[in-house]
N, C-alpha and C. Protein backbone atom coordinates (compact mmCIF):
# COMPACT_ATOMS: atom_id res chain seq x y z
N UNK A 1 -124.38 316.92 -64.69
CA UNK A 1 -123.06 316.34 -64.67
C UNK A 1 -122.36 316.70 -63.36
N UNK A 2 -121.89 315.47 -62.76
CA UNK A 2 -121.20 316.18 -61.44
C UNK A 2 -119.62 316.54 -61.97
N UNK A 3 -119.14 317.73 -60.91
CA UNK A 3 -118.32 318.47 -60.71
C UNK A 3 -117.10 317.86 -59.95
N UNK A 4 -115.93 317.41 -60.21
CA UNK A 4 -115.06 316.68 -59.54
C UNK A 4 -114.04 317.94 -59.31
N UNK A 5 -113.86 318.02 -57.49
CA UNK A 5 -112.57 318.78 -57.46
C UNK A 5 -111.33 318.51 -56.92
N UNK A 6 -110.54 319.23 -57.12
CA UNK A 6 -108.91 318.39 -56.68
C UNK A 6 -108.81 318.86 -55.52
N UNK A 7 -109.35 319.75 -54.81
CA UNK A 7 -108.64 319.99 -53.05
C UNK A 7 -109.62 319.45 -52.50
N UNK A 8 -108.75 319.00 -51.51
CA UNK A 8 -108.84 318.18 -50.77
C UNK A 8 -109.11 318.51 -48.99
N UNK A 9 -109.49 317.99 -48.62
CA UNK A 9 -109.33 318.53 -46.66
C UNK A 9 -108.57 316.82 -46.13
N UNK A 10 -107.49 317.32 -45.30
CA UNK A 10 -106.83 316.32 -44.72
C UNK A 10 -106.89 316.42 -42.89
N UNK A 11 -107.01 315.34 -42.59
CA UNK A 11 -107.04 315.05 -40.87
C UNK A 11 -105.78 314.59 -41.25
N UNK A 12 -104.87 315.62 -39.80
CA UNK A 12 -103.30 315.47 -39.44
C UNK A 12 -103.70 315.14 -38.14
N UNK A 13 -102.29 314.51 -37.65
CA UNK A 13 -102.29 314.62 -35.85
C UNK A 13 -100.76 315.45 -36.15
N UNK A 14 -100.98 316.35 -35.00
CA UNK A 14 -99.46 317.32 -34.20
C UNK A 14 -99.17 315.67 -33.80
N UNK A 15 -97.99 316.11 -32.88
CA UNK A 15 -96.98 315.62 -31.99
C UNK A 15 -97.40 315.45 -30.60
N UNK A 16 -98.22 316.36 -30.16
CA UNK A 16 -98.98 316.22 -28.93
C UNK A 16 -100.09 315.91 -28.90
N UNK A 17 -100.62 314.87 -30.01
CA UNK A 17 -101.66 314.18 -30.32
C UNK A 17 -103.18 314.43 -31.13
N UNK A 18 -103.05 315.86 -31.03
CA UNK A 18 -104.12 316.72 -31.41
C UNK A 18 -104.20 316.25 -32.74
N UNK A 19 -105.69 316.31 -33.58
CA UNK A 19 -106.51 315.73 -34.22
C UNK A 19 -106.82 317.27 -35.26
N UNK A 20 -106.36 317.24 -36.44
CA UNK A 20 -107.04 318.38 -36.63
C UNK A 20 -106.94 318.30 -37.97
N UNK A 21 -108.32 319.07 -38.90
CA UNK A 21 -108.76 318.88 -40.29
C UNK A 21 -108.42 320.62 -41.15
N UNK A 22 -107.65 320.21 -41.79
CA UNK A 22 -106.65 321.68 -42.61
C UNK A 22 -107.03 321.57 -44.42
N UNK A 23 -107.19 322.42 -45.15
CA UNK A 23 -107.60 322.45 -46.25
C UNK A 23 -106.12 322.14 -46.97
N UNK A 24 -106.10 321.43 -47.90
CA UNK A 24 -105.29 320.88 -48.86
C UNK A 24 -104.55 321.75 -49.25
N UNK A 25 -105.09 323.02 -49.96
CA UNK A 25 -104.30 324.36 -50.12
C UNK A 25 -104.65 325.42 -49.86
N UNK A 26 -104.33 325.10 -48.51
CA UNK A 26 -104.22 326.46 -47.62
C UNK A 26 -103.73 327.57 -48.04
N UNK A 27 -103.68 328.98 -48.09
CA UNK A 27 -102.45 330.04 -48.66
C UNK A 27 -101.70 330.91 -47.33
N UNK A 28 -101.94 330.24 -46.44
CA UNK A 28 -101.22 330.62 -45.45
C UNK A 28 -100.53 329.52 -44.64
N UNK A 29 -100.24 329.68 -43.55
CA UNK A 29 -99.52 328.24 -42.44
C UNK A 29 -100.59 328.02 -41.58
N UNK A 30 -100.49 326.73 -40.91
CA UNK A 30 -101.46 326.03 -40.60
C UNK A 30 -100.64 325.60 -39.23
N UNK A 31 -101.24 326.23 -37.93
CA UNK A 31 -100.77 325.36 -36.70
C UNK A 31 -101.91 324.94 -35.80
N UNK A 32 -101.27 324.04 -35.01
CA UNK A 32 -101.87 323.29 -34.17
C UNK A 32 -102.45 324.14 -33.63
N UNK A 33 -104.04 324.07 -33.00
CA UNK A 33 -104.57 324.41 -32.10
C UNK A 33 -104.73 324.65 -30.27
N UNK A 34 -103.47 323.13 -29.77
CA UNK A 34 -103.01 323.20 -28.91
C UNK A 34 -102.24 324.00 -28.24
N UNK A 35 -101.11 323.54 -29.08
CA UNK A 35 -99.40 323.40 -28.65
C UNK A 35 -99.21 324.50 -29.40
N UNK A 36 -99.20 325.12 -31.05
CA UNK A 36 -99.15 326.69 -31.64
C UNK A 36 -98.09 325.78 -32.79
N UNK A 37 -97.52 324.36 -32.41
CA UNK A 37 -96.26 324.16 -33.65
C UNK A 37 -97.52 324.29 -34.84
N UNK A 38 -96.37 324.64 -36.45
CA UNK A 38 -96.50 324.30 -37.74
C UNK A 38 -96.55 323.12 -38.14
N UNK A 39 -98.13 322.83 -38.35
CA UNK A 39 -98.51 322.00 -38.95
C UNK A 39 -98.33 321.67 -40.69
N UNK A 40 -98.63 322.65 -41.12
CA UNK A 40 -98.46 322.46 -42.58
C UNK A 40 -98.04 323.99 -43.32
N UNK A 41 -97.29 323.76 -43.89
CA UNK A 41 -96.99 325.52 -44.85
C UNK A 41 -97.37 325.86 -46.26
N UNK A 42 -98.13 327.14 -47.11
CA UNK A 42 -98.45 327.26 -48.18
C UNK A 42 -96.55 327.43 -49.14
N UNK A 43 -97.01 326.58 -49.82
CA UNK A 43 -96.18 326.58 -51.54
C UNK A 43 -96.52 327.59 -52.45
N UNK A 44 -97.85 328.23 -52.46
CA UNK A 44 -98.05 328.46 -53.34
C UNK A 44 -99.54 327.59 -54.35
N UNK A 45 -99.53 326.15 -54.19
CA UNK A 45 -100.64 325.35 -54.13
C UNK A 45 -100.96 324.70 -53.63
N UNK A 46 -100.26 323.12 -53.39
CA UNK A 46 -100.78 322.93 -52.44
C UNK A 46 -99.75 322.98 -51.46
N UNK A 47 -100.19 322.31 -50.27
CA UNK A 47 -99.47 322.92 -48.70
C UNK A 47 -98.41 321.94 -48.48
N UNK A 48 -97.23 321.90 -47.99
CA UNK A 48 -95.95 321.05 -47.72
C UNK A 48 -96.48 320.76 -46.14
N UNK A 49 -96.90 319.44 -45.67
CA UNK A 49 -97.58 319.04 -44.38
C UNK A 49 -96.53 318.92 -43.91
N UNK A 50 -95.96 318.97 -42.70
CA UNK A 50 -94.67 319.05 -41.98
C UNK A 50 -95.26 317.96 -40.68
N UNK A 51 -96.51 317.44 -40.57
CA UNK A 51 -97.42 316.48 -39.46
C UNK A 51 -97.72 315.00 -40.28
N UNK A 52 -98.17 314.12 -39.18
CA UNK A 52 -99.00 312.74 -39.58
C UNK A 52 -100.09 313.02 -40.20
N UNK A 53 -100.32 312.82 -41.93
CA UNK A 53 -101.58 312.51 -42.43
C UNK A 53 -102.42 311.16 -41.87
N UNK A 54 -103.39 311.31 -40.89
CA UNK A 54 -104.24 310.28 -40.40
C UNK A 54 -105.42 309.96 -42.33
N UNK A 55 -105.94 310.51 -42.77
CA UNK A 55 -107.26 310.17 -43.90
C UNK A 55 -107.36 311.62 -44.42
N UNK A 56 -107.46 311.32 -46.26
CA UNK A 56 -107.53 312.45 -47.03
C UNK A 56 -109.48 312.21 -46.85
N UNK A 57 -110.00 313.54 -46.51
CA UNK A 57 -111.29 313.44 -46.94
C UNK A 57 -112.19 314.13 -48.15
């Protein structure tokens, strides 16, 4: 029987164009690799994205 799970990995773009793939619920903050802004912040479950969701994968 397959196993269906709810998190998710999402491709965001920053503001300075950067391309980058962050786990759904992260438990920490999530920044850009470039530039250093906050990309996305932990809730607690899942993450409040503060960037452009480009595709949930």
């Amino acid at each position: 029987m397959e196993r269906k799970t709810k998190s998710k990995f999402l491709k965001v773009r920053c503001k300075c164009k950067n391309e980058q793939i962050i786990f759904g619920k992260s438990s920490s903050k999530v920044k850009c690799l470039v530039c250093g802004k906050t990309l996305a912040e932990s809730t607690g479950g899942k993450i409040k994205v503060k960037s452009r969701i480009l595709e949930v994968l």
